[in-house]
PDB file of N, CA and C in Angstrom:
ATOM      1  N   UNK A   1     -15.117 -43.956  23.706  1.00  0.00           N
ATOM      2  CA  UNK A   1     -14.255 -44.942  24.340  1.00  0.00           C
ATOM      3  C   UNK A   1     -13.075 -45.224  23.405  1.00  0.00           C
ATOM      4  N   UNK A   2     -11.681 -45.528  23.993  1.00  0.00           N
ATOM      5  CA  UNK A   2     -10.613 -45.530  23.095  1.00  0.00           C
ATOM      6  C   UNK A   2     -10.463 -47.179  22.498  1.00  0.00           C
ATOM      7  N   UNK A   3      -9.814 -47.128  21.031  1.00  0.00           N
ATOM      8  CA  UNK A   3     -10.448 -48.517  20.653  1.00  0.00           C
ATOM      9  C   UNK A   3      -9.413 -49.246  21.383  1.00  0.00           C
ATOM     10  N   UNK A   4      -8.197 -48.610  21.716  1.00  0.00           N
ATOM     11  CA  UNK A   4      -7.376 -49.790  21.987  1.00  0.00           C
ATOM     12  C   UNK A   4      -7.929 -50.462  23.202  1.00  0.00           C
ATOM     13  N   UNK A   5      -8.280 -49.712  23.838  1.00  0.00           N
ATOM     14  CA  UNK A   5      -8.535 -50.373  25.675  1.00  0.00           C
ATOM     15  C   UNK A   5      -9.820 -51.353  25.268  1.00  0.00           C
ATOM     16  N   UNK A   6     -10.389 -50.630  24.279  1.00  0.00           N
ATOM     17  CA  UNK A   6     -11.718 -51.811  23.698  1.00  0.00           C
ATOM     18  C   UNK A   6     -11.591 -52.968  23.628  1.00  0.00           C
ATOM     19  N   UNK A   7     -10.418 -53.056  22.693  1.00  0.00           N
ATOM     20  CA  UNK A   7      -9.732 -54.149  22.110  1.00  0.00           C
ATOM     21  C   UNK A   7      -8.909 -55.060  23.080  1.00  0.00           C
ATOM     22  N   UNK A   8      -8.095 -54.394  24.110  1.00  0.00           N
ATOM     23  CA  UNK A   8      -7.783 -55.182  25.293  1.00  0.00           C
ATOM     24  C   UNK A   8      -8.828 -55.629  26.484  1.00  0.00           C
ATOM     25  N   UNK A   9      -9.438 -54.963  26.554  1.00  0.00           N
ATOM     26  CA  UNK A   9     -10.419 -55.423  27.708  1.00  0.00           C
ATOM     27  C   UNK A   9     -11.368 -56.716  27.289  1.00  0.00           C
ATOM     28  N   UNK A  10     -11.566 -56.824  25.542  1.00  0.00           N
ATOM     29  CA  UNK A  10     -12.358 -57.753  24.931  1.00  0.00           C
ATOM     30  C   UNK A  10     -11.620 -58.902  25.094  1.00  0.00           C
ATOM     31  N   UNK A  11     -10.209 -59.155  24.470  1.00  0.00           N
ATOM     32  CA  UNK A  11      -8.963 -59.765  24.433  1.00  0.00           C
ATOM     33  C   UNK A  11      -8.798 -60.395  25.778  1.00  0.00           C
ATOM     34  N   UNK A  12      -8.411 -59.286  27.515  1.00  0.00           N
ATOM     35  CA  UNK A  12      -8.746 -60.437  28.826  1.00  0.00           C
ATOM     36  C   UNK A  12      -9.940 -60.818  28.575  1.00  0.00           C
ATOM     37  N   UNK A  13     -11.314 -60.635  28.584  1.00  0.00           N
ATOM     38  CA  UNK A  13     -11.754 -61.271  28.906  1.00  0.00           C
ATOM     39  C   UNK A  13     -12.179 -62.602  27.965  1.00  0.00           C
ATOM     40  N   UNK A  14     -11.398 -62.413  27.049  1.00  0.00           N
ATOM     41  CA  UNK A  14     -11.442 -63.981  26.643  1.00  0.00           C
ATOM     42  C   UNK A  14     -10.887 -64.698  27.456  1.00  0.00           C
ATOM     43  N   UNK A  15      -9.470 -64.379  27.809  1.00  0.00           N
ATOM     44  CA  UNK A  15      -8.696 -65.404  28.375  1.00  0.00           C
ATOM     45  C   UNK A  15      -9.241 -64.924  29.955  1.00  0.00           C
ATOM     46  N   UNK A  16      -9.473 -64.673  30.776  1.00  0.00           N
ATOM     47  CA  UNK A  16      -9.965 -64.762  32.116  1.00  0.00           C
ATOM     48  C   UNK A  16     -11.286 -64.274  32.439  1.00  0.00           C
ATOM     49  N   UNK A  17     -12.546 -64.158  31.321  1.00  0.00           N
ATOM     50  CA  UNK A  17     -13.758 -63.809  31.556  1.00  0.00           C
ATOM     51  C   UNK A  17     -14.453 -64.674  32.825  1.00  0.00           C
ATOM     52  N   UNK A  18     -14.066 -65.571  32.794  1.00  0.00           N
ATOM     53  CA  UNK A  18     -14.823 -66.961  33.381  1.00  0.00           C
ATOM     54  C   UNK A  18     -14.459 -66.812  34.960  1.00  0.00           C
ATOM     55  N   UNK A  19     -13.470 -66.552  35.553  1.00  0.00           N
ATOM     56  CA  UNK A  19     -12.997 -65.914  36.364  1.00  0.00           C
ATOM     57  C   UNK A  19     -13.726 -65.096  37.264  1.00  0.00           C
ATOM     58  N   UNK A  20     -14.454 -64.534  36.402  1.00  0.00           N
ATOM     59  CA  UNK A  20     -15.635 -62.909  37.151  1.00  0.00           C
ATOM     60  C   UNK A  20     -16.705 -63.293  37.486  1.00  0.00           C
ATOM     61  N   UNK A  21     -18.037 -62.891  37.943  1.00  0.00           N
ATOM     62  CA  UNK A  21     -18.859 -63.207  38.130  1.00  0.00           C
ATOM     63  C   UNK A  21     -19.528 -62.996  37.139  1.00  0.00           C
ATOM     64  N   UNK A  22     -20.996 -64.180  36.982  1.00  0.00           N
ATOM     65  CA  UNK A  22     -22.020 -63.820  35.750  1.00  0.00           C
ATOM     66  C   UNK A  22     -22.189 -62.111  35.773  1.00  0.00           C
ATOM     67  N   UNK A  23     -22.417 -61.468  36.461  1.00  0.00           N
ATOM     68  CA  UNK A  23     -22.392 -60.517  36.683  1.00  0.00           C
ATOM     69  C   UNK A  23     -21.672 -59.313  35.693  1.00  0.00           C
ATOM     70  N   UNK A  24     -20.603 -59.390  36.641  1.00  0.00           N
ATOM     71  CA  UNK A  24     -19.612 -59.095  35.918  1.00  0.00           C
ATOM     72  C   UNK A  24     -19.283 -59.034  34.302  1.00  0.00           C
ATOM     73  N   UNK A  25     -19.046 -60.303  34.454  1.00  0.00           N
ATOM     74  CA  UNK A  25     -19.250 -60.816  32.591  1.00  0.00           C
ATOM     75  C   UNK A  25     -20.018 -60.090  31.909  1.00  0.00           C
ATOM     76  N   UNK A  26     -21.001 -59.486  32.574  1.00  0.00           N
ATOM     77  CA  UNK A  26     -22.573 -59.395  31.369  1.00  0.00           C
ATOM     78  C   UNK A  26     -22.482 -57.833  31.632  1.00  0.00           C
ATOM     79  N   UNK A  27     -21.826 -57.227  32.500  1.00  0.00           N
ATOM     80  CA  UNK A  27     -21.425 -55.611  32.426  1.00  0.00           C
ATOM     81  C   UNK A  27     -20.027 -55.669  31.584  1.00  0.00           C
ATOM     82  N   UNK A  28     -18.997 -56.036  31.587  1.00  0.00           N
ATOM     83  CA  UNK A  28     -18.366 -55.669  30.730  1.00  0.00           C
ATOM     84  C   UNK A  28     -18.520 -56.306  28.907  1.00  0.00           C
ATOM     85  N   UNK A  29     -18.946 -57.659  29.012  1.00  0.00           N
ATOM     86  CA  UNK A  29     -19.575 -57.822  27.160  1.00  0.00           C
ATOM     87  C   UNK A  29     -19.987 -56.820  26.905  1.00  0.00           C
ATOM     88  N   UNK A  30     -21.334 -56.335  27.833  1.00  0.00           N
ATOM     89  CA  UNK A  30     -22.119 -55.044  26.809  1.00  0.00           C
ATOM     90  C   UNK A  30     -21.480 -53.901  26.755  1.00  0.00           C
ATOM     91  N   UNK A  31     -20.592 -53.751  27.340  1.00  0.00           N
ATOM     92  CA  UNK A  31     -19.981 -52.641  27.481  1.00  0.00           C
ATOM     93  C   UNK A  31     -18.981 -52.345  26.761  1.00  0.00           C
ATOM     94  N   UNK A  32     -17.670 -53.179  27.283  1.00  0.00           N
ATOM     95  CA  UNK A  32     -16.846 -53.075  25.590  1.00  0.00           C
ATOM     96  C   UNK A  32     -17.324 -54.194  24.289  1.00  0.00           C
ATOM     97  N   UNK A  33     -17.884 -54.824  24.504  1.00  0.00           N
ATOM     98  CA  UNK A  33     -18.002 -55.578  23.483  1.00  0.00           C
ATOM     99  C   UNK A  33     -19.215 -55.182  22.747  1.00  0.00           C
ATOM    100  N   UNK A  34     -20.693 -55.192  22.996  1.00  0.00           N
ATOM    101  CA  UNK A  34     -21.652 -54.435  22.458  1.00  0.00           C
ATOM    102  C   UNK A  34     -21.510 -53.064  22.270  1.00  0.00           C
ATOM    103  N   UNK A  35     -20.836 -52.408  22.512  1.00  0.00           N
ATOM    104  CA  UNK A  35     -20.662 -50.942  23.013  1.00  0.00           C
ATOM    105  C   UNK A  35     -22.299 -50.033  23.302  1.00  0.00           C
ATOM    106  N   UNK A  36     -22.790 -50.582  24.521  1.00  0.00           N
ATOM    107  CA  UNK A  36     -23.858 -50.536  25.535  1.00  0.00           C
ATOM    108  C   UNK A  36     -23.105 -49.345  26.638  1.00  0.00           C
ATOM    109  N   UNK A  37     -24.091 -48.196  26.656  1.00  0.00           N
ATOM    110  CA  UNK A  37     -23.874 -47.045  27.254  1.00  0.00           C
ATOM    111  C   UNK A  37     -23.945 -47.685  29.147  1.00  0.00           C
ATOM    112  N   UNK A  38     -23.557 -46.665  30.200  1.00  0.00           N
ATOM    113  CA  UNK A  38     -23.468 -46.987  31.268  1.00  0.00           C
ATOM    114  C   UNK A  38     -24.942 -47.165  31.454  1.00  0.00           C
ATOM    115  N   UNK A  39     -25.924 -46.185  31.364  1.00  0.00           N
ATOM    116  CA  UNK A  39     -27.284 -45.687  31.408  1.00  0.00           C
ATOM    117  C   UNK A  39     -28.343 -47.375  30.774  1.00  0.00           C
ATOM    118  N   UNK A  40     -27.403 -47.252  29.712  1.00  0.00           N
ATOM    119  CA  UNK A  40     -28.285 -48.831  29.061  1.00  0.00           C
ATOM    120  C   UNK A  40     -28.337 -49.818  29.932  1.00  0.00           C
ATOM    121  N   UNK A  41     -26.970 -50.062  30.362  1.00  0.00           N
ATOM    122  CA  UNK A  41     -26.507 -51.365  30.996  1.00  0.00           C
ATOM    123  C   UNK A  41     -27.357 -51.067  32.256  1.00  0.00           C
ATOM    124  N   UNK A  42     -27.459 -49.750  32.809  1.00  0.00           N
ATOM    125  CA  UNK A  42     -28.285 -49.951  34.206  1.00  0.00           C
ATOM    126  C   UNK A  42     -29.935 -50.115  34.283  1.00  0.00           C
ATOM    127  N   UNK A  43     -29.925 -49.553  33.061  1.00  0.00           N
ATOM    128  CA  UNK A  43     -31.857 -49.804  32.642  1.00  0.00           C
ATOM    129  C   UNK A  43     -31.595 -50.874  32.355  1.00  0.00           C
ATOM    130  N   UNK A  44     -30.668 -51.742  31.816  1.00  0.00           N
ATOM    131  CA  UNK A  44     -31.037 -53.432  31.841  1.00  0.00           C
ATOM    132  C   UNK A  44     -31.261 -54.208  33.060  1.00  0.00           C
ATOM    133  N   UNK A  45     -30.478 -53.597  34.196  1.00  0.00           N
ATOM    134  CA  UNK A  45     -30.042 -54.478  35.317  1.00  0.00           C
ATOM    135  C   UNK A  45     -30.879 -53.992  36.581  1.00  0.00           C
ATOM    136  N   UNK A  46     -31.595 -52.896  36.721  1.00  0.00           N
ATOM    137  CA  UNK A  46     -32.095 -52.046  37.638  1.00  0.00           C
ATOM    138  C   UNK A  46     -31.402 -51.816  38.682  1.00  0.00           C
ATOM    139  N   UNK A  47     -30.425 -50.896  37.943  1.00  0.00           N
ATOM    140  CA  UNK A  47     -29.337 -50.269  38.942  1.00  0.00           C
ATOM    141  C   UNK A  47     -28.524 -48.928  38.296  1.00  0.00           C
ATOM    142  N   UNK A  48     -28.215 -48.188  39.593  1.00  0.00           N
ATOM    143  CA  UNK A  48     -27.996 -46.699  38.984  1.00  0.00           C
ATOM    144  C   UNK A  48     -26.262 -47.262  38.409  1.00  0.00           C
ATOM    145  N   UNK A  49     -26.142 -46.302  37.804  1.00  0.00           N
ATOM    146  CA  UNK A  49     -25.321 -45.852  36.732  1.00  0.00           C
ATOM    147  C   UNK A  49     -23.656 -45.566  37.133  1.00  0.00           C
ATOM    148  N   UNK A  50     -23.769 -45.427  38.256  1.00  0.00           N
ATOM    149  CA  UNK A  50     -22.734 -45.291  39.104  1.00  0.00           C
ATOM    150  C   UNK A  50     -22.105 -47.045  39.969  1.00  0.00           C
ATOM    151  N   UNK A  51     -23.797 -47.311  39.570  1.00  0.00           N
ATOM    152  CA  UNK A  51     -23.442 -48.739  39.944  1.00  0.00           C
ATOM    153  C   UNK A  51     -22.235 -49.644  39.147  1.00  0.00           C
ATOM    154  N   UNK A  52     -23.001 -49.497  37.797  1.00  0.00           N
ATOM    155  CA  UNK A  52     -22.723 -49.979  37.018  1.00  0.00           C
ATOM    156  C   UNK A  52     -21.157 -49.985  36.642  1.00  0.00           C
ATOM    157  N   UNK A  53     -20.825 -48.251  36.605  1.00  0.00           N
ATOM    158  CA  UNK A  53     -19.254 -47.075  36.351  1.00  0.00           C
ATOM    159  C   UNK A  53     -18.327 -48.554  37.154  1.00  0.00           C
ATOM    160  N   UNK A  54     -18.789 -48.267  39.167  1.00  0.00           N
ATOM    161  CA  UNK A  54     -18.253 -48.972  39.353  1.00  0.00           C
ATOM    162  C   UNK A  54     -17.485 -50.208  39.406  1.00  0.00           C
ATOM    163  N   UNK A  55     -18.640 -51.285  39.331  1.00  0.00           N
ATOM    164  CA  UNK A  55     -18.567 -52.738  38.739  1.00  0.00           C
ATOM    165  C   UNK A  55     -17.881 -52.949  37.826  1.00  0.00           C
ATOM    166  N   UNK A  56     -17.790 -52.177  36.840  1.00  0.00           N
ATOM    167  CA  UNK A  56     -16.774 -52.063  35.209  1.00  0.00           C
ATOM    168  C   UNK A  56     -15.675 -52.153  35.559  1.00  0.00           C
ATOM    169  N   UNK A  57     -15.116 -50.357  36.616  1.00  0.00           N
ATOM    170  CA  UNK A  57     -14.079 -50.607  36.933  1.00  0.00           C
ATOM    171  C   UNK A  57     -13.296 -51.231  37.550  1.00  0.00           C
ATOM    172  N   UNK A  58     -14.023 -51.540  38.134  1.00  0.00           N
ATOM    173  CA  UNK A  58     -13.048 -52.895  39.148  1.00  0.00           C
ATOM    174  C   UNK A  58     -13.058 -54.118  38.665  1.00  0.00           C
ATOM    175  N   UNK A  59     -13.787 -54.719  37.934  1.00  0.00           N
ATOM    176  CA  UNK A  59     -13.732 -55.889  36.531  1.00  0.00           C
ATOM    177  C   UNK A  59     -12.923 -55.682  35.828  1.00  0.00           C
ATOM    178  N   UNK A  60     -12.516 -54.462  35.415  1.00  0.00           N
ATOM    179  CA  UNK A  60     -11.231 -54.360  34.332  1.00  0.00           C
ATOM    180  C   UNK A  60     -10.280 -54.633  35.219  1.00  0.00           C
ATOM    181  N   UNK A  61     -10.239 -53.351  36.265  1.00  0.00           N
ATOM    182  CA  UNK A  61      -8.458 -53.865  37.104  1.00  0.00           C
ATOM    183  C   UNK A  61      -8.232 -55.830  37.557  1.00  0.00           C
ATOM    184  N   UNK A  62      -9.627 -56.207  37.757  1.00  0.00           N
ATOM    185  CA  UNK A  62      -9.285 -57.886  38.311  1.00  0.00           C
ATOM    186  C   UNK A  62      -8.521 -58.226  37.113  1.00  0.00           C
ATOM    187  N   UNK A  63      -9.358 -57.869  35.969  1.00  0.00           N
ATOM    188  CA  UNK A  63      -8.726 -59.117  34.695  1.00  0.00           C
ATOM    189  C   UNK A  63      -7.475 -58.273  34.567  1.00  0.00           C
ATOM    190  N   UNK A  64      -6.650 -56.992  34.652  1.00  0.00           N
ATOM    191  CA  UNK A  64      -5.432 -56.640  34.529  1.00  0.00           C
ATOM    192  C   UNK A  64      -5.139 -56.975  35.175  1.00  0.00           C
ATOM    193  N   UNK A  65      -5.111 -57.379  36.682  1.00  0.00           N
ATOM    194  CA  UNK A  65      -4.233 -58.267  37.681  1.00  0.00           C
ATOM    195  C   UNK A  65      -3.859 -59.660  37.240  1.00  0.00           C
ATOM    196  N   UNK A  66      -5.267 -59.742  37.070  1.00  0.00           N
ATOM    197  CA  UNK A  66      -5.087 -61.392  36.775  1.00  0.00           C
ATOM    198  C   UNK A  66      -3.659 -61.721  35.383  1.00  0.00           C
ATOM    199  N   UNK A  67      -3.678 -60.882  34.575  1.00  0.00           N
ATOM    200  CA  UNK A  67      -3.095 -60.630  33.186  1.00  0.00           C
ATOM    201  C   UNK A  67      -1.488 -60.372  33.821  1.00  0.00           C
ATOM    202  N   UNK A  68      -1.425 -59.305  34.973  1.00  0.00           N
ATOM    203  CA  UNK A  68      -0.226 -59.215  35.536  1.00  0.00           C
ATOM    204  C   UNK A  68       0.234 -60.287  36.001  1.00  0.00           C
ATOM    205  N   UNK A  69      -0.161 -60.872  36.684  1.00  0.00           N
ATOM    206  CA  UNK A  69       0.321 -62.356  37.280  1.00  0.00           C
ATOM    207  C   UNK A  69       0.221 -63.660  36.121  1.00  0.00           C
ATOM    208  N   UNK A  70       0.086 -63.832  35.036  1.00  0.00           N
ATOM    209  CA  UNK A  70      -0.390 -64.784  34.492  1.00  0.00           C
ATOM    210  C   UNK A  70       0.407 -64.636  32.870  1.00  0.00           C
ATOM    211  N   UNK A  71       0.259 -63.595  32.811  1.00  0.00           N
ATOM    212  CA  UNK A  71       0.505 -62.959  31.122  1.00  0.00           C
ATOM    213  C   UNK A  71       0.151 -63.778  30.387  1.00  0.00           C
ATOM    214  N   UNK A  72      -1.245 -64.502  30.210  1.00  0.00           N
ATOM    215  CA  UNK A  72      -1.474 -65.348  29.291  1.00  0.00           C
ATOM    216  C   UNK A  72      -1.631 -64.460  28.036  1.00  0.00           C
ATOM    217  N   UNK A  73      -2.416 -63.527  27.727  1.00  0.00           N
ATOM    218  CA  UNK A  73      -2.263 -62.899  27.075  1.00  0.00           C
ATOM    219  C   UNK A  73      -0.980 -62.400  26.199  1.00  0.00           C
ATOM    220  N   UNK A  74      -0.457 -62.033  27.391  1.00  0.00           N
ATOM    221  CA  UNK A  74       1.072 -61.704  26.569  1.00  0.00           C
ATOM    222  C   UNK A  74       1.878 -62.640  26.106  1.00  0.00           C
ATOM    223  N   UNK A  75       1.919 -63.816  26.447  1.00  0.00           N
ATOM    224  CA  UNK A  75       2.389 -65.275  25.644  1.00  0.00           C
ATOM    225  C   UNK A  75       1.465 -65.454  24.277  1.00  0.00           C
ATOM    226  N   UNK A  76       0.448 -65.306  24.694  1.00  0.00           N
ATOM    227  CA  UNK A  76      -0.200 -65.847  23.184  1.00  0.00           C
ATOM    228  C   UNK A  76       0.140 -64.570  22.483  1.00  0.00           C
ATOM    229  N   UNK A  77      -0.315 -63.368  22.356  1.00  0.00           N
ATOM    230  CA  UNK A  77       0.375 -62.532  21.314  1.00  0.00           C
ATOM    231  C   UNK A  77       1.808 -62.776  20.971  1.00  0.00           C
ATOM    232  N   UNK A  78       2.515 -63.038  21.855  1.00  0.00           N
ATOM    233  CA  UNK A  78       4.181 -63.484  21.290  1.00  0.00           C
ATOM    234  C   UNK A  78       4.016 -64.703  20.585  1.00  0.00           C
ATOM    235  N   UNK A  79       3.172 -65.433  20.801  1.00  0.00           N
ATOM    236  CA  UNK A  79       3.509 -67.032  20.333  1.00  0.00           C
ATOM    237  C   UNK A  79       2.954 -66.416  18.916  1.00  0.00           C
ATOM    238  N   UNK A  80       1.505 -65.534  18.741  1.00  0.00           N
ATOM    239  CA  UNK A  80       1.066 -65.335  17.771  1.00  0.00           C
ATOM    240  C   UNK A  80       2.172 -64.361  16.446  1.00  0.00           C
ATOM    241  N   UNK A  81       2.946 -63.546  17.194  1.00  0.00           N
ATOM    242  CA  UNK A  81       3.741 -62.641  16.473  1.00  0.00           C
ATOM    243  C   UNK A  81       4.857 -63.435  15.996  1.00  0.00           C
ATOM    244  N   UNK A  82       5.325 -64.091  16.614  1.00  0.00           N
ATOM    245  CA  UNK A  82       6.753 -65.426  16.277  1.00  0.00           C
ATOM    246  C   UNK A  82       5.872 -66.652  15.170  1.00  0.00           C
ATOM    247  N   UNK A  83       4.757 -66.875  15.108  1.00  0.00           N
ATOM    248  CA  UNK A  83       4.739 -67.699  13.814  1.00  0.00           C
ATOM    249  C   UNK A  83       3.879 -66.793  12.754  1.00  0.00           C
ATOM    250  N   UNK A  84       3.709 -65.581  13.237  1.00  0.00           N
ATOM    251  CA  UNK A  84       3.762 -64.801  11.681  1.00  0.00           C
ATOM    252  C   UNK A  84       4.985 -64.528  11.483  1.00  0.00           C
ATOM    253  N   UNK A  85       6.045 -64.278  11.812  1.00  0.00           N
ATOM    254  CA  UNK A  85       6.930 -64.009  11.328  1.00  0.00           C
ATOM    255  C   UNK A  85       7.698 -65.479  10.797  1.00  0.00           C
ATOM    256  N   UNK A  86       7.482 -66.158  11.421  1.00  0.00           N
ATOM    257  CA  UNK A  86       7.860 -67.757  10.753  1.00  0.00           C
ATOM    258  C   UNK A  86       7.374 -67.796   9.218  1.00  0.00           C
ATOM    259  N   UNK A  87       5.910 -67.789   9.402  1.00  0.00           N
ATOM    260  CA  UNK A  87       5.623 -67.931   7.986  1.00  0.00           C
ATOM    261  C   UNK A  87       5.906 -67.363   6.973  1.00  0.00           C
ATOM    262  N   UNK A  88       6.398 -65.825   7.312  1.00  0.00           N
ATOM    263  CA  UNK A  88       6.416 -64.694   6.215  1.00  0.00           C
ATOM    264  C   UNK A  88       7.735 -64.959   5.496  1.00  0.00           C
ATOM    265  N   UNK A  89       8.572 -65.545   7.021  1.00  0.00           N
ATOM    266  CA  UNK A  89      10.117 -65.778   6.557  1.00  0.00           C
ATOM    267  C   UNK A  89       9.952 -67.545   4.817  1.00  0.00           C
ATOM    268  N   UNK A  90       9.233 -68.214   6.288  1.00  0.00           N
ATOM    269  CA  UNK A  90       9.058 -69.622   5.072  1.00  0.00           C
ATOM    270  C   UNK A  90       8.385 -69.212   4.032  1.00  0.00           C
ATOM    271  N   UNK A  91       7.794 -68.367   4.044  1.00  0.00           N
ATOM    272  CA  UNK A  91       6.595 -68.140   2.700  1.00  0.00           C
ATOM    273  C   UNK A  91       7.892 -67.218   1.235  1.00  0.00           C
ATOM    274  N   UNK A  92       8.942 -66.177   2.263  1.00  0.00           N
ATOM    275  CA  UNK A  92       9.657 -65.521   1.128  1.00  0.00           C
ATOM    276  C   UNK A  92      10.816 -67.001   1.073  1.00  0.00           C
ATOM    277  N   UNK A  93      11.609 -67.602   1.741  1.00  0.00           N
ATOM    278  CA  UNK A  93      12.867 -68.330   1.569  1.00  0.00           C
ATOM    279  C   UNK A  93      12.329 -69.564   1.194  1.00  0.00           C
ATOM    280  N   UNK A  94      11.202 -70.235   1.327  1.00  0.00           N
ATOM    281  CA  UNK A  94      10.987 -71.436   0.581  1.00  0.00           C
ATOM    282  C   UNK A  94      10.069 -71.684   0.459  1.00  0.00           C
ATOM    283  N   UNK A  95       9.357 -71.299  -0.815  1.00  0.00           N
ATOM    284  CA  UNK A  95       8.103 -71.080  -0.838  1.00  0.00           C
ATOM    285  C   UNK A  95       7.505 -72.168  -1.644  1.00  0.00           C
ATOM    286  N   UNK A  96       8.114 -73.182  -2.278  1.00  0.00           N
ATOM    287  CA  UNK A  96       7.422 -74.258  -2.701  1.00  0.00           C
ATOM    288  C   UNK A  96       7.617 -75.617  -1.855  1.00  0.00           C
ATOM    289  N   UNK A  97       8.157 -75.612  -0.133  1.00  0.00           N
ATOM    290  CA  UNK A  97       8.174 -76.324   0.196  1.00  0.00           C
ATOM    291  C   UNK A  97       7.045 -76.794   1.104  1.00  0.00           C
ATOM    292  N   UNK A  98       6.539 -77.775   0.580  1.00  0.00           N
ATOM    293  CA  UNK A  98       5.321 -78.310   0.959  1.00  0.00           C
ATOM    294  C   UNK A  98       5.273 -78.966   2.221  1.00  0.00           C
ATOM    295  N   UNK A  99       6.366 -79.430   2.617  1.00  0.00           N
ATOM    296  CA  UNK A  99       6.875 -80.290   4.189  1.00  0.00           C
ATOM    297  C   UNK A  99       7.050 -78.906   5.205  1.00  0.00           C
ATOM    298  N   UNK A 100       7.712 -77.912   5.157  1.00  0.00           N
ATOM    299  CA  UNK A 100       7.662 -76.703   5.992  1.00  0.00           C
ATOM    300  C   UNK A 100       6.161 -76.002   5.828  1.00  0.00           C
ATOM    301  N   UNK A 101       5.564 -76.182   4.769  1.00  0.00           N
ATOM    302  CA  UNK A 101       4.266 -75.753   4.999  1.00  0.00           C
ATOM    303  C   UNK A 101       3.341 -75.949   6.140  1.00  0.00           C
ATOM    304  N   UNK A 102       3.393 -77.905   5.973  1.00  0.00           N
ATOM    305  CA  UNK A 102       2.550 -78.543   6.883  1.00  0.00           C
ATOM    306  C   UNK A 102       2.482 -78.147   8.365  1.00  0.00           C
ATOM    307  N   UNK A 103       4.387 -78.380   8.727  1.00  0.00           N
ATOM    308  CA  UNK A 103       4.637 -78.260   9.361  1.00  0.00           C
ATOM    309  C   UNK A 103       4.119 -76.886  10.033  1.00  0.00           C
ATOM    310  N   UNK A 104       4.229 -75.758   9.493  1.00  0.00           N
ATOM    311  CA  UNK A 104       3.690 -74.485   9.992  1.00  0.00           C
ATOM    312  C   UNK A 104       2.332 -74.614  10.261  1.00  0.00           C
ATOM    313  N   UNK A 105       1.529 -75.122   9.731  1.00  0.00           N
ATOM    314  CA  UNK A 105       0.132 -75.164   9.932  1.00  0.00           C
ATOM    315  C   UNK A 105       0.168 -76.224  11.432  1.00  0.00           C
ATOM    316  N   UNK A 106       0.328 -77.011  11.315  1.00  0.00           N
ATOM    317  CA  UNK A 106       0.304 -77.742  12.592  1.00  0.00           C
ATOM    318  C   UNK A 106       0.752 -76.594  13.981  1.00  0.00           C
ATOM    319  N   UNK A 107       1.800 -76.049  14.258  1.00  0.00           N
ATOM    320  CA  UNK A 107       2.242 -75.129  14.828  1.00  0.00           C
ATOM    321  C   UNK A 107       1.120 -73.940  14.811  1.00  0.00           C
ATOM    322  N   UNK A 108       0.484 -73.493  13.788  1.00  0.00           N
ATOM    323  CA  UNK A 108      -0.111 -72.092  13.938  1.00  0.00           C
ATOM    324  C   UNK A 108      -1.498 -73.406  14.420  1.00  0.00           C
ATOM    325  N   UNK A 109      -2.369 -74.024  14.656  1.00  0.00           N
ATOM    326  CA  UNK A 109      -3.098 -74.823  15.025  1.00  0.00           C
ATOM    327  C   UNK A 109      -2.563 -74.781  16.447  1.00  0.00           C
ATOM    328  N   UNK A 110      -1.260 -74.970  16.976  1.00  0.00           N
ATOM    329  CA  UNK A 110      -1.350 -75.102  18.310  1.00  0.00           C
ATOM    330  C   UNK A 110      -1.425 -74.091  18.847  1.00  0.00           C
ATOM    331  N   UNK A 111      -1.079 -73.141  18.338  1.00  0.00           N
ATOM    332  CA  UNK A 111      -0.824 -71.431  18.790  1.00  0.00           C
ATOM    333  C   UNK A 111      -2.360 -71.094  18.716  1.00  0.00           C
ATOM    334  N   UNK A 112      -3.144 -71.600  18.122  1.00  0.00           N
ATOM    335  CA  UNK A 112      -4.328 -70.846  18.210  1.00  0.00           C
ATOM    336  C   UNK A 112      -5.422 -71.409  18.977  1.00  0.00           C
ATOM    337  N   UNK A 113      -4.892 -72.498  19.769  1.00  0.00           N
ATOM    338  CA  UNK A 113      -5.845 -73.069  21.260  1.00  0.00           C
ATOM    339  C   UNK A 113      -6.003 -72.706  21.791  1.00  0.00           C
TER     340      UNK A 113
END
């Protein structure tokens, strides 16, 4: 499995797991997130394997829809990429200022709700 899609499919379903059915949820955790074979996941659930193929795939495309219409995802990585670069900038141009410090921490605190 390729890590990036790993890494995104883990990523929606943080932000729209809740969205899916228990179901759902508990085929794709083990799946990208445990990295739980199709075969496993269906000896867990007593269901063929094709069952399973299916259910995945159409759980991924919901949470990419959902992601298309919503881009929560894609806001928080921007919000996340704009105060690393904040800090790196405050950390080289003023680096003993203790008031822009705070201030950044408060900000990377909201960015990370």
């Amino acid at each position: 499995m390729e890590l990036a899609k790993t890494n995104r499919m883990n990523d929606l379903l943080e932000f729209y797991g809740k969205l899916l059915t228990d179901k759902q949820q508990s085929y794709l955790e083990l799946y990208y997130g445990d990295d739980y074979s199709l075969g496993e996941i269906a000896e867990d659930f007593g269901v063929s394997r094709q069952a399973v193929y299916d259910n995945i795939r159409r759980s991924a495309a919901a949470l990419e829809e959902y992601e298309g219409k919503l881009h929560l995802l894609e806001k928080f990585t921007g919000a996340n990429d704009a105060v690393d670069t904040l800090a790196k900038y405050l950390h080289d141009q003023y680096p003993d200022d203790s008031h822009l410090r705070h201030l950044l921490g408060k900000v990377q605190q909201q960015v990370a709700r």
